[in-house]
Protein backbone atom coordinates (compact mmCIF):
# COMPACT_ATOMS: atom_id res chain seq x y z
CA UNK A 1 122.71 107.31 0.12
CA UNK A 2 124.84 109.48 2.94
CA UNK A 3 127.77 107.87 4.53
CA UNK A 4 128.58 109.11 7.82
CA UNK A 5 131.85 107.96 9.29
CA UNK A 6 131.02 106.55 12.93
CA UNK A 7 133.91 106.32 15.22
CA UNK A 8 133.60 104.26 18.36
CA UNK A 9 136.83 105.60 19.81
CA UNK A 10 138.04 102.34 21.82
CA UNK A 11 141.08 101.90 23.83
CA UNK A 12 142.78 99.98 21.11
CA UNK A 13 145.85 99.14 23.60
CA UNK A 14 143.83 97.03 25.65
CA UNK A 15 144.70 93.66 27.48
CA UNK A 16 142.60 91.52 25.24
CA UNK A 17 143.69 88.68 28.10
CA UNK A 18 142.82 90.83 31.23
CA UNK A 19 139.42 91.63 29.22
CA UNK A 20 138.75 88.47 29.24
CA UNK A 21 139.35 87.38 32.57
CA UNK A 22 137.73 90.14 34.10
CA UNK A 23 134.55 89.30 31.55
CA UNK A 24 133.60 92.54 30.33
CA UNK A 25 135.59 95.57 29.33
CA UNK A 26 133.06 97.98 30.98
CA UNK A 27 132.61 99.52 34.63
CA UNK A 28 134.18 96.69 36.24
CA UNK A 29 137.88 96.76 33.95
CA UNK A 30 140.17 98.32 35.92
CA UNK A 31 141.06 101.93 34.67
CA UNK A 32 144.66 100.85 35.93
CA UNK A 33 144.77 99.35 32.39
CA UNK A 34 144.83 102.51 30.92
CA UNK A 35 147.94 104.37 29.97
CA UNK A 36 147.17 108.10 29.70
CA UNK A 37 150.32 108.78 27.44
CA UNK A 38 148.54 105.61 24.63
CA UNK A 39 145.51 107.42 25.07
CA UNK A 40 146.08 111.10 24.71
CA UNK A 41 147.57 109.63 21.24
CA UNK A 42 144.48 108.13 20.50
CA UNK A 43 142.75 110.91 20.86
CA UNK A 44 144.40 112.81 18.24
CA UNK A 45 145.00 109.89 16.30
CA UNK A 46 140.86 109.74 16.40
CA UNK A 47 140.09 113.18 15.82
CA UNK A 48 142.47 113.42 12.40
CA UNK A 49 140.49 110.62 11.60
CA UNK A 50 137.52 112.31 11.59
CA UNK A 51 139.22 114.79 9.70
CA UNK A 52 140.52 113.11 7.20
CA UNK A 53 136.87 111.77 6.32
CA UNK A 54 135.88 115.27 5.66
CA UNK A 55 138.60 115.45 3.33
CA UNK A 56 137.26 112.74 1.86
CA UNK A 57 134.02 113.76 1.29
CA UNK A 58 132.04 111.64 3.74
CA UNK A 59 128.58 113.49 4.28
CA UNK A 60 129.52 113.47 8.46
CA UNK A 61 131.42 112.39 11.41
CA UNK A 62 129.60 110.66 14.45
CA UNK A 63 130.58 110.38 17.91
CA UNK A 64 128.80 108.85 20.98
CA UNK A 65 128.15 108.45 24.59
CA UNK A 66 129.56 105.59 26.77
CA UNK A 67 131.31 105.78 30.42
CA UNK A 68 133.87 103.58 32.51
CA UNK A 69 134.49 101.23 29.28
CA UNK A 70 137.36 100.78 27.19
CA UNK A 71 135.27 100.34 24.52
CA UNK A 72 134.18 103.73 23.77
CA UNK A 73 136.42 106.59 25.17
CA UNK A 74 133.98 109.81 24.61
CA UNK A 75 132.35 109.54 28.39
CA UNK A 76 131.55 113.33 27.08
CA UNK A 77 131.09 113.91 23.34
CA UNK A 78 130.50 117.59 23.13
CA UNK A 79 134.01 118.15 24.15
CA UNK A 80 135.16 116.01 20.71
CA UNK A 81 132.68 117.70 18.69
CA UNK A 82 133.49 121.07 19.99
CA UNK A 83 137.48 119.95 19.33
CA UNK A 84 135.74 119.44 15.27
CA UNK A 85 133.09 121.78 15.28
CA UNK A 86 136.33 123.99 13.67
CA UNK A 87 138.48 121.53 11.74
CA UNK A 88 135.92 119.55 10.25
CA UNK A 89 135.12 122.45 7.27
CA UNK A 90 131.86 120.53 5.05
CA UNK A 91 130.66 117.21 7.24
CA UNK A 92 127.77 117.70 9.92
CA UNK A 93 128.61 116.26 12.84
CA UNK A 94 126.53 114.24 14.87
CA UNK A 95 126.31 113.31 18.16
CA UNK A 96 124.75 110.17 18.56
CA UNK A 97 124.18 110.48 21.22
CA UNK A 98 123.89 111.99 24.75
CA UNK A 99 122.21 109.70 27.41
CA UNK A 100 119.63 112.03 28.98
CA UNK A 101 118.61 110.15 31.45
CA UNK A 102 122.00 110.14 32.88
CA UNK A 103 122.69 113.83 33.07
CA UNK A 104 120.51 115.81 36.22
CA UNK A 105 120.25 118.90 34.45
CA UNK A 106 119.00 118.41 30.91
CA UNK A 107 119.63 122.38 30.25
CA UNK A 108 123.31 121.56 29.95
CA UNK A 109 122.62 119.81 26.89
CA UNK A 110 120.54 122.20 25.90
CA UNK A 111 122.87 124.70 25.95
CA UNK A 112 126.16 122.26 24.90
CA UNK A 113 124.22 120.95 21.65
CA UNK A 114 123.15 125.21 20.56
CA UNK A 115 126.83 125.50 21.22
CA UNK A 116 127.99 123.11 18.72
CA UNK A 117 125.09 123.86 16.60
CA UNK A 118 126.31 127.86 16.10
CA UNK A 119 130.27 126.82 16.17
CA UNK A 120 129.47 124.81 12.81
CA UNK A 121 127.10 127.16 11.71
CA UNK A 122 123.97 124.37 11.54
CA UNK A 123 125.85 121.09 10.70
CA UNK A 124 125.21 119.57 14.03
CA UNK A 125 122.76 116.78 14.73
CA UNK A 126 121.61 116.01 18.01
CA UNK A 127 121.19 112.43 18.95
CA UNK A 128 118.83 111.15 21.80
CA UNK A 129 119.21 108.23 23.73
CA UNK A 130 118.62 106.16 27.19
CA UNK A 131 122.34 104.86 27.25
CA UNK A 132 122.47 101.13 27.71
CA UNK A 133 122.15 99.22 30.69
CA UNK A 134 125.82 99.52 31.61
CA UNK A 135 125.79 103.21 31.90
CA UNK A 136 123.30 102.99 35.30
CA UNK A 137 125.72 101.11 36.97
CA UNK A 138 128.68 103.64 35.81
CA UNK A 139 126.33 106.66 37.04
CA UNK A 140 124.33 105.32 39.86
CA UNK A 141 121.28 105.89 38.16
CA UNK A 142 118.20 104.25 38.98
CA UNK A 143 117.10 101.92 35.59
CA UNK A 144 113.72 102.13 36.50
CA UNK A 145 113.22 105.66 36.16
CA UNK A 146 114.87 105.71 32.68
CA UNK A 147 112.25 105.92 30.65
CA UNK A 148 110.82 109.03 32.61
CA UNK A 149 113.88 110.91 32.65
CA UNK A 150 114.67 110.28 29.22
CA UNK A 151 110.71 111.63 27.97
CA UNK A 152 110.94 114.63 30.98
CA UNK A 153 114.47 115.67 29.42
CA UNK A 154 113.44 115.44 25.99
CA UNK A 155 110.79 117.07 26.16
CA UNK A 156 112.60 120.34 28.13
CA UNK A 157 115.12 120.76 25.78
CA UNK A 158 112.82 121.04 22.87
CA UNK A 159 110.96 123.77 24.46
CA UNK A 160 113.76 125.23 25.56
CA UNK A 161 115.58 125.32 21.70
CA UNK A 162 112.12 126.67 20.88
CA UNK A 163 110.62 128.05 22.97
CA UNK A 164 111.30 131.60 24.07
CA UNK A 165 112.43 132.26 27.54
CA UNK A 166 112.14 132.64 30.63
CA UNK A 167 110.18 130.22 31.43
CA UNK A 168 109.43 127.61 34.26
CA UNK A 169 109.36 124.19 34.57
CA UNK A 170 108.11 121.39 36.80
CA UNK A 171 108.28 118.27 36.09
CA UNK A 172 108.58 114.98 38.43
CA UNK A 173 112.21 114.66 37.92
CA UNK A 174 113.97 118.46 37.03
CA UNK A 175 112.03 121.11 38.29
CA UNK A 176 113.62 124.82 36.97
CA UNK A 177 112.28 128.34 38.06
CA UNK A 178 114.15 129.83 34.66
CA UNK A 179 114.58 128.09 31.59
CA UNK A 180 116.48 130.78 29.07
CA UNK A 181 118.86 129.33 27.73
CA UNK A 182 122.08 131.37 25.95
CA UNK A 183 122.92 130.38 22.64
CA UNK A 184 119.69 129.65 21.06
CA UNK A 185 120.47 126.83 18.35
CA UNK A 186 121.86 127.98 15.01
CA UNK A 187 119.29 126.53 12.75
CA UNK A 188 115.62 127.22 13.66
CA UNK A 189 113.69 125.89 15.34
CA UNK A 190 116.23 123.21 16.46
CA UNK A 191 118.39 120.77 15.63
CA UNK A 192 117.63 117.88 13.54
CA UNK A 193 116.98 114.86 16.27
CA UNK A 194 118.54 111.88 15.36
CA UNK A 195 116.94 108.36 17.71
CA UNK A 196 119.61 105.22 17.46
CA UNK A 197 118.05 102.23 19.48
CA UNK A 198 118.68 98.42 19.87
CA UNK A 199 115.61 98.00 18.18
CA UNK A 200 112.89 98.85 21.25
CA UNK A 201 109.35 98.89 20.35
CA UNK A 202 108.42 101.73 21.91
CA UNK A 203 111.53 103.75 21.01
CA UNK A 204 110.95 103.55 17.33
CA UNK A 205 106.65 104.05 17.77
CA UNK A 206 107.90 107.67 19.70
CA UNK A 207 110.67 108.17 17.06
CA UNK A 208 108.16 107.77 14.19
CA UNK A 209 105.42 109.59 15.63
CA UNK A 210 107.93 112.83 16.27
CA UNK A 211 109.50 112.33 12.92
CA UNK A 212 112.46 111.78 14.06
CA UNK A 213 115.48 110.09 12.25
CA UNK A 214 116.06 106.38 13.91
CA UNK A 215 119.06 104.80 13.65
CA UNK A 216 119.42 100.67 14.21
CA UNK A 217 122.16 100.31 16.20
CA UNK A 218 124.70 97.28 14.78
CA UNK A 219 122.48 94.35 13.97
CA UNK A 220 122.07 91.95 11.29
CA UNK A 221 120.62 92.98 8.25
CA UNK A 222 117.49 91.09 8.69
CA UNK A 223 116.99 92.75 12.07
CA UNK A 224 117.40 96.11 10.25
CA UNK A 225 114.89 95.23 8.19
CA UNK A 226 112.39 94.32 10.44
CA UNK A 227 112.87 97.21 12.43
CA UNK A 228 112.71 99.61 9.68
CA UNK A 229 109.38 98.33 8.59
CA UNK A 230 108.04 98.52 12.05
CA UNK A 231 109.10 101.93 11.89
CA UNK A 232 107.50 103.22 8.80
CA UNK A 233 104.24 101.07 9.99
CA UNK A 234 104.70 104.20 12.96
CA UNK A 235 104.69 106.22 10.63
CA UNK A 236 101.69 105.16 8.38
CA UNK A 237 99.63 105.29 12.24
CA UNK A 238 100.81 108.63 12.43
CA UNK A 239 99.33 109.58 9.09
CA UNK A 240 102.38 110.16 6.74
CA UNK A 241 104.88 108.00 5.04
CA UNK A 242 108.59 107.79 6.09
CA UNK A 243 111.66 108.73 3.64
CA UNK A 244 114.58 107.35 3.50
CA UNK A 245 116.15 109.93 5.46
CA UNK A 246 114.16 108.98 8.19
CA UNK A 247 116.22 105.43 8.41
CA UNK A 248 120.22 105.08 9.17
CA UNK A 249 122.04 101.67 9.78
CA UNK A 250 125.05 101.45 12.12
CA UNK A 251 127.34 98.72 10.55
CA UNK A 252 131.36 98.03 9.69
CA UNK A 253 132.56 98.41 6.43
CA UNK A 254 136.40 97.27 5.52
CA UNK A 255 137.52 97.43 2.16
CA UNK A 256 140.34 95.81 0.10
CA UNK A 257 141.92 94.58 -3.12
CA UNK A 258 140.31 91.06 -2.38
CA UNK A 259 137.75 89.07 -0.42
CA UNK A 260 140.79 87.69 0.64
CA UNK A 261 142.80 90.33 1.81
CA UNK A 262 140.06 92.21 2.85
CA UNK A 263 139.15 89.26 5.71
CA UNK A 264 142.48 88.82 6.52
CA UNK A 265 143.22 92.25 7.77
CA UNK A 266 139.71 92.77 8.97
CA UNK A 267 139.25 89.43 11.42
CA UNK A 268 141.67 90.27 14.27
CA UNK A 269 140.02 93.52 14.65
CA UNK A 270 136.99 92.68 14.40
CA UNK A 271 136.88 89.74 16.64
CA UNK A 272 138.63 92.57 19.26
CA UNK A 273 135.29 94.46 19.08
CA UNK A 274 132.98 91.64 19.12
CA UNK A 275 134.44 88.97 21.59
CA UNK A 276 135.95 91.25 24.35
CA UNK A 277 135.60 94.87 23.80
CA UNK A 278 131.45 94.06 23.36
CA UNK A 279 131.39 91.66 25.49
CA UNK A 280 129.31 91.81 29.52
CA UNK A 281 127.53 89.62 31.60
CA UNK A 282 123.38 90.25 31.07
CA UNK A 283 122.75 91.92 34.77
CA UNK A 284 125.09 94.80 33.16
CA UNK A 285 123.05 95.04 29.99
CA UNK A 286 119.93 94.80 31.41
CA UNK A 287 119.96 95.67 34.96
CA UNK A 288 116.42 95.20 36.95
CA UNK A 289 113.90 97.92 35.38
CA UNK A 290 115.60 99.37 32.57
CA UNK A 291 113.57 97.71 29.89
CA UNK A 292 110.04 95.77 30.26
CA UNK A 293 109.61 92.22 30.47
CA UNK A 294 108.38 91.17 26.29
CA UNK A 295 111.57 93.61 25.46
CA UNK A 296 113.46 91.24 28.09
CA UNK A 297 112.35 87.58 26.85
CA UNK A 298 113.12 89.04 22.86
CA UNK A 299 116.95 90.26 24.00
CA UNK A 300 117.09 87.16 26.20
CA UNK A 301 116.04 84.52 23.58
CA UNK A 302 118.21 86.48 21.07
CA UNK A 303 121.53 86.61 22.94
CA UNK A 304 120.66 82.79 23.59
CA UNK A 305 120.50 82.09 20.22
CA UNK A 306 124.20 84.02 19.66
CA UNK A 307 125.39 82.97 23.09
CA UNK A 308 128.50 81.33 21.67
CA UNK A 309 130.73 83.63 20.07
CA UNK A 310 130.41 83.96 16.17
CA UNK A 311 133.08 83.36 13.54
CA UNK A 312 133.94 86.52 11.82
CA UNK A 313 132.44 84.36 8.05
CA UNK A 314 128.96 84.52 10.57
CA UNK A 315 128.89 87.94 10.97
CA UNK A 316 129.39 88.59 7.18
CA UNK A 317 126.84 86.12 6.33
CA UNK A 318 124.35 87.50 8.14
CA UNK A 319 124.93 91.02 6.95
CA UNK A 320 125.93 92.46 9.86
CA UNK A 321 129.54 93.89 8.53
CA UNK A 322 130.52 94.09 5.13
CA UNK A 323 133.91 92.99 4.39
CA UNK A 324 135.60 92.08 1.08
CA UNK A 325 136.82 94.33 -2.36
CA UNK A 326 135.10 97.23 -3.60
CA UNK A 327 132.97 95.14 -6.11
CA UNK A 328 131.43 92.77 -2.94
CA UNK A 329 131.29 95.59 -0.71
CA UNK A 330 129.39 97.84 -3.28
CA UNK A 331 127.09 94.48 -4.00
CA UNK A 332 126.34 93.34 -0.67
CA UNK A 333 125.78 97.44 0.27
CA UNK A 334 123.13 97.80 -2.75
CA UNK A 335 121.59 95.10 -1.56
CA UNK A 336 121.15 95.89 1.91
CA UNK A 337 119.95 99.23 0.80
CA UNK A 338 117.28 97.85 -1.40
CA UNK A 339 116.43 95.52 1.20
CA UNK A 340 115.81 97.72 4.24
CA UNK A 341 115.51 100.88 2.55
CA UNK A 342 117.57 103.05 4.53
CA UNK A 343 118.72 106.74 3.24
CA UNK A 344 122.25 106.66 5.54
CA UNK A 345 124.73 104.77 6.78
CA UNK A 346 126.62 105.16 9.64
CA UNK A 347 129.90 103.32 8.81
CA UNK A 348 132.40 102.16 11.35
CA UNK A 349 135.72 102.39 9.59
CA UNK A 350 137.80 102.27 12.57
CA UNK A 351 136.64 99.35 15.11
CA UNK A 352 138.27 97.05 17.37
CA UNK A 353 142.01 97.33 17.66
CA UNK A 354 142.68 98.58 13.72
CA UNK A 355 145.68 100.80 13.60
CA UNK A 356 145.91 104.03 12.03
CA UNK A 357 147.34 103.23 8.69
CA UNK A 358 144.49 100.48 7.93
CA UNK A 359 142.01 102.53 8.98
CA UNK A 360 143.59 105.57 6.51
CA UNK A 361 143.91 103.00 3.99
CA UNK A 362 140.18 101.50 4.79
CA UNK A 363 138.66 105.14 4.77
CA UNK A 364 140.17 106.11 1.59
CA UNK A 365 139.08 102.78 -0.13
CA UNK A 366 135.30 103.91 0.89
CA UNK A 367 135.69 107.29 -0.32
CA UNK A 368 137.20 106.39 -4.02
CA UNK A 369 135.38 102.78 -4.52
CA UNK A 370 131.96 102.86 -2.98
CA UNK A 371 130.63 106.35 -2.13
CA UNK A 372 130.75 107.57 -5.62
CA UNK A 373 128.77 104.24 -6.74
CA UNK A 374 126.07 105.29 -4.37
CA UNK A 375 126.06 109.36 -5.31
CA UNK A 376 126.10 108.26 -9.13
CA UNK A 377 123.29 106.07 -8.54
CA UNK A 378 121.18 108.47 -6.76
């Protein structure tokens, strides 16, 4: 198994209270909230996080896309990657990932991901996404066109990674008289393109059939499961059979000497990330026409279900964080692994409002404890 250390980069500082009252921590949370002096720590306090798993020996760092929220504060990834593409010596880094249907000239990405893709000399992964329902209110973007712009985008900056230029291109929503692109990508063809979803249907049938790496967003373990399966039945349709490799789960890891301990330390934190910093009314998830309506009545029914907000013992019950000492993490992980057969995980060891020295202290316990386990094993 890979571990990839995922960092959600959230405004740590934040009013919990004012969170709450406003009733989401995205686009509508005052900015006013926001201290640029905290943040410009955080920042650095971030990136020598993501440096210090490299030390470690974590397989890669992963950053993502999110605007006018403080729970992610990378509204543009490349320029953290680029800040690592140097200082991060062994570890790929991944981008997962950029929200094309937000951006109005896909080439840009084109040409930021070959970037990052020469700086680390073919360690980069380029991640794919539609950006959640929030994001089209942050943008102004028009939900029901998301699906288009996300295939048109796609499917431009693939031919322009490999396909030589110039070139034209018109399409119903970016229409380009020259497409030649300068830096072609470092590794050839392209990039390695890396899918994460909520778990969409037709996401993970276009993932398989392209072969591309899909990654289940946070979810229970049982979701991840299902998922996955649907995903490799993709890619039985499509006439081969999916790897491993092919399958990542996004989860939370926090390790320490006990159960105990280990719950102790990780509950405020974690109940940060999951009962404010997650937290927004369903018009900003799923505004009108970003998703179709069996997608709709599945989310609906399942936030129903998980409408009140779950105890921290919940959320390790049901597999969706692991939390406890390195002999229940590395138990619990080994069986998640053999249950959903994923090749990677994509572990938050920083989330919520964990300070530095617990996340050091949480990182390092991954690195000597459980990675090895898995490398051994394999």
């Amino acid at each position: 198994m890979k571990f990839f250390n995922f960092h959600l980069m959230p405004y740590r500082h934040a009013d919990l209270d004012a969170i709450q009252k406003n009733g989401s921590a995205w686009v509508t949370f005052s900015n006013a909230h926001y201290d640029p002096a905290l943040g410009a720590e955080l920042y650095h306090e971030y990136l020598d996080q993501m440096e210090y798993a490299d030390q470690l020996g974590f397989d890669g760092v992963c950053l993502n896309e999110h605007h006018q929220t403080a729970y992610g504060l990378m509204p543009i990834p490349g320029v953290l990657a680029g800040a690592l593409a140097r200082s991060v010596k062994r570890a790929k880094i991944a981008v997962l990932g950029r929200a094309l249907p937000l951006v109005n000239n896909p080439l840009t990405v084109a040409e930021e991901f070959a970037m990052l893709d020469n700086l680390t000399r073919g360690r980069f992964i380029a991640g794919f996404v539609r950006g959640i329902g929030a994001e089209y209110h942050a943008m102004g973007i028009n939900p029901a066109e998301s699906q288009a712009r996300f295939a048109e985008a796609h499917d431009l900056i693939v031919r322009a990674w490999t396909e030589p230029g110039p070139f034209s291109y018109m399409g119903k929503h970016y229409q380009f008289q020259y497409v030649n692109p300068w830096p072609r990508p470092y590794q050839q063809p392209r990039p390695p393109i890396w899918v994460p979803s909520q778990g969409s249907s037709s996401t993970i049938r276009w993932a398989a059939g392209l072969r591309y790496t899909y990654c289940q967003t946070l979810s229970p373990i049982a979701t991840v499961k299902k998922f996955f399966d649907m995903y490799r039945e993709e890619a039985r349709k499509a006439g081969y059979e999916a790897g491993r490799d092919q399958l990542a789960w996004s989860n939370c890891i926090y390790v320490a000497e006990t159960d105990e301990r280990a719950m102790a330390e990780a509950r405020p934190h974690l109940e940060a990330l999951m009962t404010r910093l997650l937290k927004m009314p369903m018009e900003m998830l799923l505004p009108p026409g970003y998703t179709n309506i069996e997608a709709m009545k599945r989310i609906k029914a399942t936030r129903a279900v998980g409408a009140k907000p779950q105890s921290v013992e919940d959320l390790v019950k049901s597999g969706l964080v692991i939390i406890g000492s390195p002999s229940t993490v590395r138990e619990k992980l080994a069986e998640y692994e053999e249950l959903a057969g994923f090749g990677t995980t994509l572990t938050k060891t920083q989330f919520g409002t964990m300070p530095d020295g617990m996340v050091r202290a949480n990182m390092q316990a991954i690195a000597q404890e459980i990675i090895p386990h898995f490398k051994d094993a394999a």
